[in-house]
Every structure is written in C-alpha cells, then in structure tokens.
PDB file of N, CA and C in Angstrom:
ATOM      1  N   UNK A   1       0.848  -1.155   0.000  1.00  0.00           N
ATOM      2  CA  UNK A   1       0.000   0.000   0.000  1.00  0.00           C
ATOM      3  C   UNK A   1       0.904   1.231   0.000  1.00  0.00           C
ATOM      4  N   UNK A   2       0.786   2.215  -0.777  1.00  0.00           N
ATOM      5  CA  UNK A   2       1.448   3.255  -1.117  1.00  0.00           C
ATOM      6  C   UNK A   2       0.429   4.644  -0.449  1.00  0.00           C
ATOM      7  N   UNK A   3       1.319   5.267   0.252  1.00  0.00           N
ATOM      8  CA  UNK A   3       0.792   6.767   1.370  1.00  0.00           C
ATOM      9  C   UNK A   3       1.582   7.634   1.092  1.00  0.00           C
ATOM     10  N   UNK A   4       0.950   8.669   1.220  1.00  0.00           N
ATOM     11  CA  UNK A   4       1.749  10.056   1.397  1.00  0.00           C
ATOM     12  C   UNK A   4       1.602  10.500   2.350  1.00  0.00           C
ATOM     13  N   UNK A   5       1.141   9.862   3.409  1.00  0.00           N
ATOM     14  CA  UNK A   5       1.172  10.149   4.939  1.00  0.00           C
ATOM     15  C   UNK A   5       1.274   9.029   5.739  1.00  0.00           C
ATOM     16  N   UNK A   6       1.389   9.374   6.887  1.00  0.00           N
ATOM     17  CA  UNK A   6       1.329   7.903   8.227  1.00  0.00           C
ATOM     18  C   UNK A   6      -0.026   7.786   8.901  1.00  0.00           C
ATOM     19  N   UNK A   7      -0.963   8.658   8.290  1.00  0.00           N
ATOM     20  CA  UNK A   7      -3.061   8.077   8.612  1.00  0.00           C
ATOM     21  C   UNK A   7      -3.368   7.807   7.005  1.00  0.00           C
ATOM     22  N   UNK A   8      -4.072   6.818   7.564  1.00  0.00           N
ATOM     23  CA  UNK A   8      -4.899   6.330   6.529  1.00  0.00           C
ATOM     24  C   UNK A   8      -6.468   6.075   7.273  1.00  0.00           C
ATOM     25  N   UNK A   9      -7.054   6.741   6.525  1.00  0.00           N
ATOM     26  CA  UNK A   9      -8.532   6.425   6.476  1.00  0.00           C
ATOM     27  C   UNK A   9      -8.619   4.711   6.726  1.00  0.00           C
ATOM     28  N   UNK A  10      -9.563   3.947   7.926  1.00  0.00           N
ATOM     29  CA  UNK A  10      -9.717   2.926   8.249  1.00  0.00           C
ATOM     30  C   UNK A  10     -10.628   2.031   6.946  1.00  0.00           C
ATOM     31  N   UNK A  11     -11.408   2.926   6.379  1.00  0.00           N
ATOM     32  CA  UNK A  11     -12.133   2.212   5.259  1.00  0.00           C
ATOM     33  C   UNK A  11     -11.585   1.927   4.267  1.00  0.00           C
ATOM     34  N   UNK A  12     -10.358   2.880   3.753  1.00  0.00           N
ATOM     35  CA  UNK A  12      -9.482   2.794   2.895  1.00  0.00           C
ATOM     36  C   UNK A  12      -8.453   1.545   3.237  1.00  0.00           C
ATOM     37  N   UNK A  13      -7.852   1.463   4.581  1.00  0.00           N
ATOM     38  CA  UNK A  13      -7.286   0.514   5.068  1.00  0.00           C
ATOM     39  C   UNK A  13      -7.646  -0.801   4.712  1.00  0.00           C
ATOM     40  N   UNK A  14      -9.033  -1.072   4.856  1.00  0.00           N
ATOM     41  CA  UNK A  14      -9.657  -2.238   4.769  1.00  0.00           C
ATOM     42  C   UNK A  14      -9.774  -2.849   3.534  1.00  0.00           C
ATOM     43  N   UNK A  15     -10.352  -1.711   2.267  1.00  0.00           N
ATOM     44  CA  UNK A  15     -10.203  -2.292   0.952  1.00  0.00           C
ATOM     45  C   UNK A  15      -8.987  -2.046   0.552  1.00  0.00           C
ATOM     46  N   UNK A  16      -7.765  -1.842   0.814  1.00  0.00           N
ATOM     47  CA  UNK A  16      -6.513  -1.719   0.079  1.00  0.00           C
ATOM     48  C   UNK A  16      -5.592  -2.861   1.170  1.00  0.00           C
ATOM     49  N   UNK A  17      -5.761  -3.700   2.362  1.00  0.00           N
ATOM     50  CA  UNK A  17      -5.096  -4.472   2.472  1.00  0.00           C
ATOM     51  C   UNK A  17      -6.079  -5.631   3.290  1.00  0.00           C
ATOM     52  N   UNK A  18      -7.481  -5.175   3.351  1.00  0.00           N
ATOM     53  CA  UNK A  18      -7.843  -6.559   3.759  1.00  0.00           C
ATOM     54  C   UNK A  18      -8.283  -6.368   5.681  1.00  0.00           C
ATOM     55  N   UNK A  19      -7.245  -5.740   6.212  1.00  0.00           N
ATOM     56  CA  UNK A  19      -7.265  -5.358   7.462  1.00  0.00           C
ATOM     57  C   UNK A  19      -8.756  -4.225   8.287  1.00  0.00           C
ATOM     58  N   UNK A  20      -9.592  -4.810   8.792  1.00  0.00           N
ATOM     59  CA  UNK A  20     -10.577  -3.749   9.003  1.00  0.00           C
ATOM     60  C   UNK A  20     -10.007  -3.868  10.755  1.00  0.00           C
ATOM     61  N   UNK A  21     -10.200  -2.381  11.113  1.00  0.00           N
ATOM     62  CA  UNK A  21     -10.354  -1.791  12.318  1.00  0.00           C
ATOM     63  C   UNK A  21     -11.552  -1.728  12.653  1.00  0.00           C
ATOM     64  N   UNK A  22     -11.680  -3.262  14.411  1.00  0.00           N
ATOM     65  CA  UNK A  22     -12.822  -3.090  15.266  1.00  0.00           C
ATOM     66  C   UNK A  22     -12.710  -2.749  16.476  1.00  0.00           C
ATOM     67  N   UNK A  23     -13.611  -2.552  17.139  1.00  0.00           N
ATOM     68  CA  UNK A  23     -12.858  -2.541  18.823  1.00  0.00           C
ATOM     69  C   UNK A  23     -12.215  -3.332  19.237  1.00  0.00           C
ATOM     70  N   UNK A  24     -12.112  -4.807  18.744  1.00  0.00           N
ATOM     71  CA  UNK A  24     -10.892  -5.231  19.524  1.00  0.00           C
ATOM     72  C   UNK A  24      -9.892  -5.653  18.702  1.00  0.00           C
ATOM     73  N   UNK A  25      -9.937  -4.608  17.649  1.00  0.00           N
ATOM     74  CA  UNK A  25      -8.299  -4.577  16.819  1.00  0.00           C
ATOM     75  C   UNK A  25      -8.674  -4.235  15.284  1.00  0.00           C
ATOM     76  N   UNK A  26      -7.070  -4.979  15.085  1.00  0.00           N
ATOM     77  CA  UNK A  26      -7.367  -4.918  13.333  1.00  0.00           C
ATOM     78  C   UNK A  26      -7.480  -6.698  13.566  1.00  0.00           C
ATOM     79  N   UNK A  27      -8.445  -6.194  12.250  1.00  0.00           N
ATOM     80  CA  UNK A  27      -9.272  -7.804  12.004  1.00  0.00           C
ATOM     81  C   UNK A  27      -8.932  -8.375  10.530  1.00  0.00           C
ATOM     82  N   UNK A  28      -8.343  -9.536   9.820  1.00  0.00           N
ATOM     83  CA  UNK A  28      -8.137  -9.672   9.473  1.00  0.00           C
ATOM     84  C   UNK A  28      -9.071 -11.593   9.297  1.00  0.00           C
ATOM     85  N   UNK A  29     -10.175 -11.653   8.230  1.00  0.00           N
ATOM     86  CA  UNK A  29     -10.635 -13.088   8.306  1.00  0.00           C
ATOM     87  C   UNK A  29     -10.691 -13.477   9.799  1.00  0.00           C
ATOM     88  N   UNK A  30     -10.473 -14.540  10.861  1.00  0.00           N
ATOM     89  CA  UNK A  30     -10.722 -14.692  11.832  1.00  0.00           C
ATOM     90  C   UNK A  30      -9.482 -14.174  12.449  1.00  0.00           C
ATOM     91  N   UNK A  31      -8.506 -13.976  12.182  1.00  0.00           N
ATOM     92  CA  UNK A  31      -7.485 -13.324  13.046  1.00  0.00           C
ATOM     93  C   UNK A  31      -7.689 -11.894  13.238  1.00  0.00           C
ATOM     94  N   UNK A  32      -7.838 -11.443  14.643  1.00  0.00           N
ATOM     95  CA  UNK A  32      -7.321 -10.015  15.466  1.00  0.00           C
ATOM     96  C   UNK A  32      -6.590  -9.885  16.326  1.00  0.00           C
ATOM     97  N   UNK A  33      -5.404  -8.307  16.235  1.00  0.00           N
ATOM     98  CA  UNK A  33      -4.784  -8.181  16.610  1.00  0.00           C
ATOM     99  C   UNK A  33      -5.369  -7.170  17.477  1.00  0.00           C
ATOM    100  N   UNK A  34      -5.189  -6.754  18.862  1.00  0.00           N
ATOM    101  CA  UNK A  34      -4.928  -6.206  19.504  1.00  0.00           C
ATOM    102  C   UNK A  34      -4.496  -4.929  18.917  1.00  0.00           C
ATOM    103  N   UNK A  35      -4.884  -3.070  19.431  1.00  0.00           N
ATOM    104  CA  UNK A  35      -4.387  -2.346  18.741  1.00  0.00           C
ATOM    105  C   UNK A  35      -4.293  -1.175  19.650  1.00  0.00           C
ATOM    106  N   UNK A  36      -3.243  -0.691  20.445  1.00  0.00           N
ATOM    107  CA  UNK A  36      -2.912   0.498  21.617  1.00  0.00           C
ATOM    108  C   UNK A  36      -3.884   1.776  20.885  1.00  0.00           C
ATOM    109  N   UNK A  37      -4.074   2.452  22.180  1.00  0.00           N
ATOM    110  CA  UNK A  37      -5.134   3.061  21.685  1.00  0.00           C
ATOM    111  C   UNK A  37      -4.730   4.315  21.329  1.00  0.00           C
ATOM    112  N   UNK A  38      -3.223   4.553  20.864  1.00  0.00           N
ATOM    113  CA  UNK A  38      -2.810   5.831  20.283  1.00  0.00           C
ATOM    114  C   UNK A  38      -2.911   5.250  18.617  1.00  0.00           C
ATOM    115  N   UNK A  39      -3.246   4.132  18.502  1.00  0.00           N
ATOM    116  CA  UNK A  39      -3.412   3.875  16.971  1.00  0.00           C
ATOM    117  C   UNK A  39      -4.475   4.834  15.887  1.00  0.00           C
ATOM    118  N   UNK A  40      -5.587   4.907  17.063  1.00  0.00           N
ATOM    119  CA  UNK A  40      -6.471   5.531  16.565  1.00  0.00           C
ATOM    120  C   UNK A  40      -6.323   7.155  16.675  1.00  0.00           C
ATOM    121  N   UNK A  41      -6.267   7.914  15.301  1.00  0.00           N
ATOM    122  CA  UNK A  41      -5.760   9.352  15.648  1.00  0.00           C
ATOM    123  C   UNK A  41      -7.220  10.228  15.132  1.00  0.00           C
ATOM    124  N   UNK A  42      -8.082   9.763  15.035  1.00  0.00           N
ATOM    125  CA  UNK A  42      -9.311  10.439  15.102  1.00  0.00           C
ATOM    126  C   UNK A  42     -10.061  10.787  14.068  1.00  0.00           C
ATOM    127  N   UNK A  43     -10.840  11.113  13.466  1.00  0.00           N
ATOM    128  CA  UNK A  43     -11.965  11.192  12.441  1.00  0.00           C
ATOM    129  C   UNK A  43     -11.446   9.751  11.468  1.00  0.00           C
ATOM    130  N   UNK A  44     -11.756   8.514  12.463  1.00  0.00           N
ATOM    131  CA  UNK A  44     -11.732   7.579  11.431  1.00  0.00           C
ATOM    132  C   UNK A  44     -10.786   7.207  11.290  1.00  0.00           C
ATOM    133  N   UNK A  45      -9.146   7.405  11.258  1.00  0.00           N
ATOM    134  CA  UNK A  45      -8.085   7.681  10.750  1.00  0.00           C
ATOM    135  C   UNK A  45      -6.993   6.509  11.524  1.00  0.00           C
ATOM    136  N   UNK A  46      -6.269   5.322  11.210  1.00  0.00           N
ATOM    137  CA  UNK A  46      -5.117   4.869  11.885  1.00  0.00           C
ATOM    138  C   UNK A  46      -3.872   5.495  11.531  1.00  0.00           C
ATOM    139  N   UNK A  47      -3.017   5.347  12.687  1.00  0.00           N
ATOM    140  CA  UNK A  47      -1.926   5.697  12.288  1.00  0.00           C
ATOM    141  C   UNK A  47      -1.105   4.409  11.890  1.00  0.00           C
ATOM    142  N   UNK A  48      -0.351   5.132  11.295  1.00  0.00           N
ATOM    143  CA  UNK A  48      -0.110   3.309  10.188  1.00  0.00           C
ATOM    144  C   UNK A  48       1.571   2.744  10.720  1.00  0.00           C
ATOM    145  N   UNK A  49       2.266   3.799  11.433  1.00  0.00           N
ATOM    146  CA  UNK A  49       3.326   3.550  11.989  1.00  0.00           C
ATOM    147  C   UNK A  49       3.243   2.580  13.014  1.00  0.00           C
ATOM    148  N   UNK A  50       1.794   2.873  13.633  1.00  0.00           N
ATOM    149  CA  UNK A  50       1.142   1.809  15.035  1.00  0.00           C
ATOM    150  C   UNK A  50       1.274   0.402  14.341  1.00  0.00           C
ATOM    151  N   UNK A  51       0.327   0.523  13.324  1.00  0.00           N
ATOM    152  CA  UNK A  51      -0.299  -0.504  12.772  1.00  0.00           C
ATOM    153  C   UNK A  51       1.112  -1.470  12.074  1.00  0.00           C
ATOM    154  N   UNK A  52       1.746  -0.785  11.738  1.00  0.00           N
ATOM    155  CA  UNK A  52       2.810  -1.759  10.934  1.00  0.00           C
ATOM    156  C   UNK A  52       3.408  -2.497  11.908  1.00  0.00           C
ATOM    157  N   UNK A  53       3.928  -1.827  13.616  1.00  0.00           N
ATOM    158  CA  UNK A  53       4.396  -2.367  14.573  1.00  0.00           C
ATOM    159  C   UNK A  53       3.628  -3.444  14.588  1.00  0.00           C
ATOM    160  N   UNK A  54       2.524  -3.410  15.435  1.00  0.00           N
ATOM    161  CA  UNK A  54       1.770  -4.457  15.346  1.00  0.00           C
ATOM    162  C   UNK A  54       1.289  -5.762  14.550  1.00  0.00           C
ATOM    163  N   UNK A  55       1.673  -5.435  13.394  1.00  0.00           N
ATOM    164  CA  UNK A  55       0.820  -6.599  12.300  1.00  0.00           C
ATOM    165  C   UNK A  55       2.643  -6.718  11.886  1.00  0.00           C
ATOM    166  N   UNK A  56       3.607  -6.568  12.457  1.00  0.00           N
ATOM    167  CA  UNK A  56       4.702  -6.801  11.639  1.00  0.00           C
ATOM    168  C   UNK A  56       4.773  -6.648  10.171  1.00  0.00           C
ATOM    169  N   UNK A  57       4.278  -5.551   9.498  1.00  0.00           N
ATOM    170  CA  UNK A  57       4.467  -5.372   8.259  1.00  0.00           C
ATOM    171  C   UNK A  57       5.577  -4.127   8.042  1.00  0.00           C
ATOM    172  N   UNK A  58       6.416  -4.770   6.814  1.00  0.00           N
ATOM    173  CA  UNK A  58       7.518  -3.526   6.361  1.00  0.00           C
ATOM    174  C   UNK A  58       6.836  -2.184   6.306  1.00  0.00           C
ATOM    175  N   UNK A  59       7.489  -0.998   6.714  1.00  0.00           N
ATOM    176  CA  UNK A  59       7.354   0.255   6.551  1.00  0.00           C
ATOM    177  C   UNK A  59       8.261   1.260   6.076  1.00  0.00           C
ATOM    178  N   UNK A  60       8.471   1.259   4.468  1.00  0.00           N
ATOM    179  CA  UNK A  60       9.675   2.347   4.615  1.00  0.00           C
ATOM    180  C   UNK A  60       9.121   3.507   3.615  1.00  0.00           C
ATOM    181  N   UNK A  61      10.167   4.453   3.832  1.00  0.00           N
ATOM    182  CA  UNK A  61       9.985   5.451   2.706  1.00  0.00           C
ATOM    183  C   UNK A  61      10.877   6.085   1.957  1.00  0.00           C
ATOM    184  N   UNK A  62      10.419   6.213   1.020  1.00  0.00           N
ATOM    185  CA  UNK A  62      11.179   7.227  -0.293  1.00  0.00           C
ATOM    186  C   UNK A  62      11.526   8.380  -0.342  1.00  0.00           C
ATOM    187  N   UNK A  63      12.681   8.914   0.329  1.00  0.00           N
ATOM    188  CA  UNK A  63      13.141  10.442   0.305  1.00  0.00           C
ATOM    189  C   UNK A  63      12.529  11.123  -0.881  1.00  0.00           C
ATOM    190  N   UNK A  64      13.353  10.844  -2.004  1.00  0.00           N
ATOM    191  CA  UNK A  64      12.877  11.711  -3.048  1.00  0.00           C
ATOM    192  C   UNK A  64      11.420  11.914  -3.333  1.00  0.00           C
ATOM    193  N   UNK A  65      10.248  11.161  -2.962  1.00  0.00           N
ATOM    194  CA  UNK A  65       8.773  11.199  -3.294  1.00  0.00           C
ATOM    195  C   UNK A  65       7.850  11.391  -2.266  1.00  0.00           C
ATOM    196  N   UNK A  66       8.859  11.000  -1.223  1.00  0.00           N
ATOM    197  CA  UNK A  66       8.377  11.685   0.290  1.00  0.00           C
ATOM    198  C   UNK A  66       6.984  10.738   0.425  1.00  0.00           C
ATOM    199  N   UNK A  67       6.913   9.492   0.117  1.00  0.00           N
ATOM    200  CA  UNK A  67       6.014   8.168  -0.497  1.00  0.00           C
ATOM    201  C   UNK A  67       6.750   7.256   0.738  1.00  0.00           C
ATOM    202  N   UNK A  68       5.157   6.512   1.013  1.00  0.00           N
ATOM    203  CA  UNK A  68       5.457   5.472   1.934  1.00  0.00           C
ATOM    204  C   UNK A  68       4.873   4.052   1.861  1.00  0.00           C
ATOM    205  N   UNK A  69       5.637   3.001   2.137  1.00  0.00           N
ATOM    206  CA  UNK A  69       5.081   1.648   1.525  1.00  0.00           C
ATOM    207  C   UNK A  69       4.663   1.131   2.647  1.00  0.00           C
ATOM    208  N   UNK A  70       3.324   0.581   2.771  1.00  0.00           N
ATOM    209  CA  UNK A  70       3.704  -0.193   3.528  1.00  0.00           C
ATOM    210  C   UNK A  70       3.320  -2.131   3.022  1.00  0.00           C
ATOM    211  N   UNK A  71       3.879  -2.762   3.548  1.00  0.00           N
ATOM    212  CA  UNK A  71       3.928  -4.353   3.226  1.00  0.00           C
ATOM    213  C   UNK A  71       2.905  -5.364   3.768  1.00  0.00           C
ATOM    214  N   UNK A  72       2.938  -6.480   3.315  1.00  0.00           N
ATOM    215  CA  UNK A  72       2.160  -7.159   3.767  1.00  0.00           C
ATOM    216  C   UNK A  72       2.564  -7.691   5.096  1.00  0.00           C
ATOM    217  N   UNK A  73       1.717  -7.666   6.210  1.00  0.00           N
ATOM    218  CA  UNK A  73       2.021  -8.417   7.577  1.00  0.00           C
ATOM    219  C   UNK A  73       2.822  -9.843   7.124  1.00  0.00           C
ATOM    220  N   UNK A  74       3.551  -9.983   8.593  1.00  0.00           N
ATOM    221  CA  UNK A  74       4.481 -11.327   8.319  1.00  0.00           C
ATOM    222  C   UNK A  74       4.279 -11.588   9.303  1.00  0.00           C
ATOM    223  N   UNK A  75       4.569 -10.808  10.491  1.00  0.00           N
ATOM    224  CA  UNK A  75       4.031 -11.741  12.307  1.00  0.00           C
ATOM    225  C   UNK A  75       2.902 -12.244  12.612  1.00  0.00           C
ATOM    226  N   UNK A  76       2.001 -12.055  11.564  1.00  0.00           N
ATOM    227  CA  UNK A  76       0.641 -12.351  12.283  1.00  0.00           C
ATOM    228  C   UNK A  76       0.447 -13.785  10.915  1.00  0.00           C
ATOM    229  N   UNK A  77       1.110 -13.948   9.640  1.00  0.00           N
ATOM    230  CA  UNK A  77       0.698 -14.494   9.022  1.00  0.00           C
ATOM    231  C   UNK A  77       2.203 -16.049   9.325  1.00  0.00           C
ATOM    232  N   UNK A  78       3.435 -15.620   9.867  1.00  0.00           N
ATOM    233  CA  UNK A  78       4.196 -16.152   9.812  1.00  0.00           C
ATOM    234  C   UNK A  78       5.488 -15.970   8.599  1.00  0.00           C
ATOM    235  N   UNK A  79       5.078 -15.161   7.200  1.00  0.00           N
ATOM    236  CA  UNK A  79       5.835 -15.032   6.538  1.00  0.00           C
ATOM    237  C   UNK A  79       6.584 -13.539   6.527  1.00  0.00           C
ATOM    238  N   UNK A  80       8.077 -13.604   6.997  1.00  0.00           N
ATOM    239  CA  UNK A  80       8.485 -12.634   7.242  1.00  0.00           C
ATOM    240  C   UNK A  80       9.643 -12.367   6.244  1.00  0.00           C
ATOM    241  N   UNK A  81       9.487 -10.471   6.162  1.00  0.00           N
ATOM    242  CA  UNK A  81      10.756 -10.029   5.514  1.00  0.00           C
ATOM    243  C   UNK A  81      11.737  -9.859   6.301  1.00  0.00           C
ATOM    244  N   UNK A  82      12.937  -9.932   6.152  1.00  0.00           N
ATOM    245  CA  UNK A  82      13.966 -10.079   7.387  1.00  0.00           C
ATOM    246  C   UNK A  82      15.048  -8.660   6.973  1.00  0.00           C
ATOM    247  N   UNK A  83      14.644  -8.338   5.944  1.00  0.00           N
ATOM    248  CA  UNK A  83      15.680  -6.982   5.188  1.00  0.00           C
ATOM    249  C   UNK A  83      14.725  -6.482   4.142  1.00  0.00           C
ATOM    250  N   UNK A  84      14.911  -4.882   3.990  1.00  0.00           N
ATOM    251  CA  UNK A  84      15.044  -4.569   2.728  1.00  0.00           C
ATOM    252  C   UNK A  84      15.979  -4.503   1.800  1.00  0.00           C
ATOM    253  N   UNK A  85      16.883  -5.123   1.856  1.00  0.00           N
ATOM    254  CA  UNK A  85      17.803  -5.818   0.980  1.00  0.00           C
ATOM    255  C   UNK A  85      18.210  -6.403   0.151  1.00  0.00           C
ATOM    256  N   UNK A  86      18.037  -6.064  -1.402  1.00  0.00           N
ATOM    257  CA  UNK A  86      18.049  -7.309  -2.286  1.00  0.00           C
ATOM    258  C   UNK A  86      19.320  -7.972  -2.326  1.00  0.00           C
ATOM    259  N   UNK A  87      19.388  -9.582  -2.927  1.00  0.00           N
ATOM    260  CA  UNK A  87      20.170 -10.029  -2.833  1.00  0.00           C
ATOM    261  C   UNK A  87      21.040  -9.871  -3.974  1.00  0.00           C
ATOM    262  N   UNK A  88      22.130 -10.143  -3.985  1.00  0.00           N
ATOM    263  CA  UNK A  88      22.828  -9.885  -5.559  1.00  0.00           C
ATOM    264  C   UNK A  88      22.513 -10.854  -6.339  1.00  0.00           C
ATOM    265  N   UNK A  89      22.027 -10.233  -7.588  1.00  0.00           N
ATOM    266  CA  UNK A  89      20.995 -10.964  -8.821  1.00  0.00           C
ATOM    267  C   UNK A  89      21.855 -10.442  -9.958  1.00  0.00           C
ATOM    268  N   UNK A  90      22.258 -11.517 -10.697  1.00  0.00           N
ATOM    269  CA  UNK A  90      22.631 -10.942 -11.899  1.00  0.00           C
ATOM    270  C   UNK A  90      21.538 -11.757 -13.520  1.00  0.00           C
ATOM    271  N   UNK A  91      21.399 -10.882 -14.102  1.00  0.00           N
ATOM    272  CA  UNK A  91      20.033 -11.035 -15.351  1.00  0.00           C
ATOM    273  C   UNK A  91      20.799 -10.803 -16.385  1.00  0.00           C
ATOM    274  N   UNK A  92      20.402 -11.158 -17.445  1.00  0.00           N
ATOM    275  CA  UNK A  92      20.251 -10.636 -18.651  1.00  0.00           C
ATOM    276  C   UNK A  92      19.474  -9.251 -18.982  1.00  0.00           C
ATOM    277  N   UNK A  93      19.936  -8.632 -19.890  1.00  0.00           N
ATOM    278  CA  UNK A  93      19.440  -7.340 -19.947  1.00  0.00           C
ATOM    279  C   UNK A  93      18.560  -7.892 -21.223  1.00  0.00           C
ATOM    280  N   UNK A  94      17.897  -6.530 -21.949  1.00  0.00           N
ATOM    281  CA  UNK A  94      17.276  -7.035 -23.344  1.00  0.00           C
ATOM    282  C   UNK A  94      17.996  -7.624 -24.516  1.00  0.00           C
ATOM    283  N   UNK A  95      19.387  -7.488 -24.515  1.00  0.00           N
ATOM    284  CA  UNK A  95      20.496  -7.356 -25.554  1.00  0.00           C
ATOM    285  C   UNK A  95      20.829  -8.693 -24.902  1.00  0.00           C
ATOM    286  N   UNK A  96      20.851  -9.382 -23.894  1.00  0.00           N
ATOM    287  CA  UNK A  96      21.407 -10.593 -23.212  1.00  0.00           C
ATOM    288  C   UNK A  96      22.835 -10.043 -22.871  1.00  0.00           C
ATOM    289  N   UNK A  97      22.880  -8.789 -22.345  1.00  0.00           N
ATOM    290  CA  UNK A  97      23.783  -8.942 -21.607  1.00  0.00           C
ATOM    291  C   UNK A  97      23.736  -8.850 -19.997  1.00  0.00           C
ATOM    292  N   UNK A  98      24.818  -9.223 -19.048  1.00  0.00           N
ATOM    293  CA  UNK A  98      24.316  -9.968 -18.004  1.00  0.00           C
ATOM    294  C   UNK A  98      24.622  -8.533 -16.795  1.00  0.00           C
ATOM    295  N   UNK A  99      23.704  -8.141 -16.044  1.00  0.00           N
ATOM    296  CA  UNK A  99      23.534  -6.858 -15.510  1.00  0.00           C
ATOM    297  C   UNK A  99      23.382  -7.133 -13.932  1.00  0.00           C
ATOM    298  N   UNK A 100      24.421  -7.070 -13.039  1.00  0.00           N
ATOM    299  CA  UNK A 100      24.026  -6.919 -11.604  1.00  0.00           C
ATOM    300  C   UNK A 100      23.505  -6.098 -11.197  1.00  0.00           C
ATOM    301  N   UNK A 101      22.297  -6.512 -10.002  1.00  0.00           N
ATOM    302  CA  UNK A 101      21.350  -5.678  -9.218  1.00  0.00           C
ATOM    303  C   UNK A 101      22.066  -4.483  -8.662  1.00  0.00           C
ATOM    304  N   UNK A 102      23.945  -4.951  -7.973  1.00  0.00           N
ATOM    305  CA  UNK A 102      24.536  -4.230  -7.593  1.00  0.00           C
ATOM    306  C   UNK A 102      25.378  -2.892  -8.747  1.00  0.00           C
ATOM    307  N   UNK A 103      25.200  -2.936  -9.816  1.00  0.00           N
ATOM    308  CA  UNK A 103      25.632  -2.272 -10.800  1.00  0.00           C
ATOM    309  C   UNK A 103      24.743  -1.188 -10.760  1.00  0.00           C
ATOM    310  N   UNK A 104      23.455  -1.405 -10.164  1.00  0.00           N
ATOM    311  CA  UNK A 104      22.347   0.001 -10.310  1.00  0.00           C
ATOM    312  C   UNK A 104      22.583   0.304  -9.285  1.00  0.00           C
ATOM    313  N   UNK A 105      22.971   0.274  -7.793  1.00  0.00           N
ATOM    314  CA  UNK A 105      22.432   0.855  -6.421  1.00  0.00           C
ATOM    315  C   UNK A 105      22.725   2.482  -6.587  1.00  0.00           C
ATOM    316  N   UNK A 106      21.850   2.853  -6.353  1.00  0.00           N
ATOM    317  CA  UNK A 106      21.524   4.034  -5.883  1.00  0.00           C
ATOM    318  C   UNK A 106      20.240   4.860  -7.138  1.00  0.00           C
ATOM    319  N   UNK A 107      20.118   3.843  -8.299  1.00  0.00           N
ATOM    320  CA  UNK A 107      18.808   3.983  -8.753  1.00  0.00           C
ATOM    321  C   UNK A 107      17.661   3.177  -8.566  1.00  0.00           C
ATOM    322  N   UNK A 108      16.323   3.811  -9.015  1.00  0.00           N
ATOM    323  CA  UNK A 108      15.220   3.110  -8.809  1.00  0.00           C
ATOM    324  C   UNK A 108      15.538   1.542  -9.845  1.00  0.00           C
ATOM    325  N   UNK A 109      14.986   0.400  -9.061  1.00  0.00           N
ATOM    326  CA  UNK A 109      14.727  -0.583 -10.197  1.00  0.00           C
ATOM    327  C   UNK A 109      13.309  -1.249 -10.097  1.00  0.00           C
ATOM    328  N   UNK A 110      13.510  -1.350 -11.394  1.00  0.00           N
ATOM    329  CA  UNK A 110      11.890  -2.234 -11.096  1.00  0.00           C
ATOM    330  C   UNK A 110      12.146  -3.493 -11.890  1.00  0.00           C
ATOM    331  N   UNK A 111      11.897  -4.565 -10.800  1.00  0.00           N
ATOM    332  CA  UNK A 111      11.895  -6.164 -11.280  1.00  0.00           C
ATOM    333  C   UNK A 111      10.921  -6.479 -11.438  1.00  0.00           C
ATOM    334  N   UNK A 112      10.721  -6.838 -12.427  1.00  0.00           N
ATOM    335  CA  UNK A 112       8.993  -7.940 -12.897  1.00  0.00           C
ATOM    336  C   UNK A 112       9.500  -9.439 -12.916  1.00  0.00           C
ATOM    337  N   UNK A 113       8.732 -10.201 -12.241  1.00  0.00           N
ATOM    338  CA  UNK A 113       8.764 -11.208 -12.142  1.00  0.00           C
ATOM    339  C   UNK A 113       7.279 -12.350 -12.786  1.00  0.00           C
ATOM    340  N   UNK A 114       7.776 -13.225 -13.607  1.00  0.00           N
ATOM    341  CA  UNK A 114       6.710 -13.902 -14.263  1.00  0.00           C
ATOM    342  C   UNK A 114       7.074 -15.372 -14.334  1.00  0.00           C
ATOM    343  N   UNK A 115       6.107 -16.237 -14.059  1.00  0.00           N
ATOM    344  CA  UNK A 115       5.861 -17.437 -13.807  1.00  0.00           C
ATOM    345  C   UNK A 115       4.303 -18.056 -14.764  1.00  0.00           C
ATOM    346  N   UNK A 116       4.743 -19.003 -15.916  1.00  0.00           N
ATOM    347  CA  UNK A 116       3.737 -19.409 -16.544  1.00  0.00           C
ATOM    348  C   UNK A 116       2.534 -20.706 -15.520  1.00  0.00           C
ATOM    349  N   UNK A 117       3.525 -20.985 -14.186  1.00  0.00           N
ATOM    350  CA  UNK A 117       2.393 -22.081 -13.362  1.00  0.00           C
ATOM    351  C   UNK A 117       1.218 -21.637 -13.070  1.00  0.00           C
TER     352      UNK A 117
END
C-alpha cells in the first residue's frame, strides 16, 4: 500500500489491504490483533506507523517522493521479511547482456517477475 502520509482512512485501510479496524483490533478473516489506543488518531483515521508495529508489516519510505510503503504483515501471518535488501541478482538485460542488481544501487529498479504455473 502506497501513502503520502502515516493516517490512513480505516475504510481505505480495509479495501486496500484486507485489514478492518474493530474494537478489539485490526481484524483480518478470523485473526485479530490487539491495537494500543494511540493507533487511533481520530476522524476515522489509523496511524499506520502503530499498525505496521503491530501486524509486523515492512514500513519504509522514499526520500525523493516523500512516499510510503507499507507491506504485507508477516508476524501475524508467519511469513516474514527479514531486510530490505536485495540479494545480488545478476540477469540478462534485453540485448542478453548480463547486468548486476549491484551495478544500479543508488537507482530506482523495477523487477517484474513472471511465472507461466
């Protein structure tokens, strides 16, 4: 989920990751979490810095776009990111020539990944 702030509207919350805010948490299918009650910052609104603590989901942001991600929960589902870190990947480019992940750092990349299963 992509923010330009740290509140997000709770309704918005819900259709963009699934997570609805009840009184006794964020609810997710039969799992709820528990949620301190500075989460809630008022007209509706979570704060999503709370919320990421809690549901263990990545939270980072983009200096230059001043843009904030946040990830899918891993503590509550069991699948966790352990870094934002990619690993060193080396590809073929369009020409087939062979291009390390580490050859770009410090630009944006975007990996597409495709699987015919």
């Amino acid at each position: 989920m992509i923010l330009t702030e740290l509140s997000v509207d709770a309704g918005d919350l819900e259709r963009r990751t699934g997570w609805a805010v009840r009184p006794e948490g964020a609810c997710k299918g039969e799992v709820c979490v528990p949620l301190p009650s500075d989460a809630d910052v008022g007209q509706g609104r979570i704060d999503v810095g709370v919320l990421a603590e809690r549901l263990a989901m990545p939270l980072v942001r983009d200096e230059d776009t001043s843009l904030w991600a946040i990830g899918p929960e891993s503590g509550v589902t069991g699948h966790a990111l352990t870094t934002a870190r990619v690993p060193e990947i080396v590809l073929p480019d369009l020409d087939g020539i062979e291009v390390s992940i580490s050859s770009l750092r410090g630009q944006k990349v975007l990996l597409v990944a495709w699987a015919s299963w």
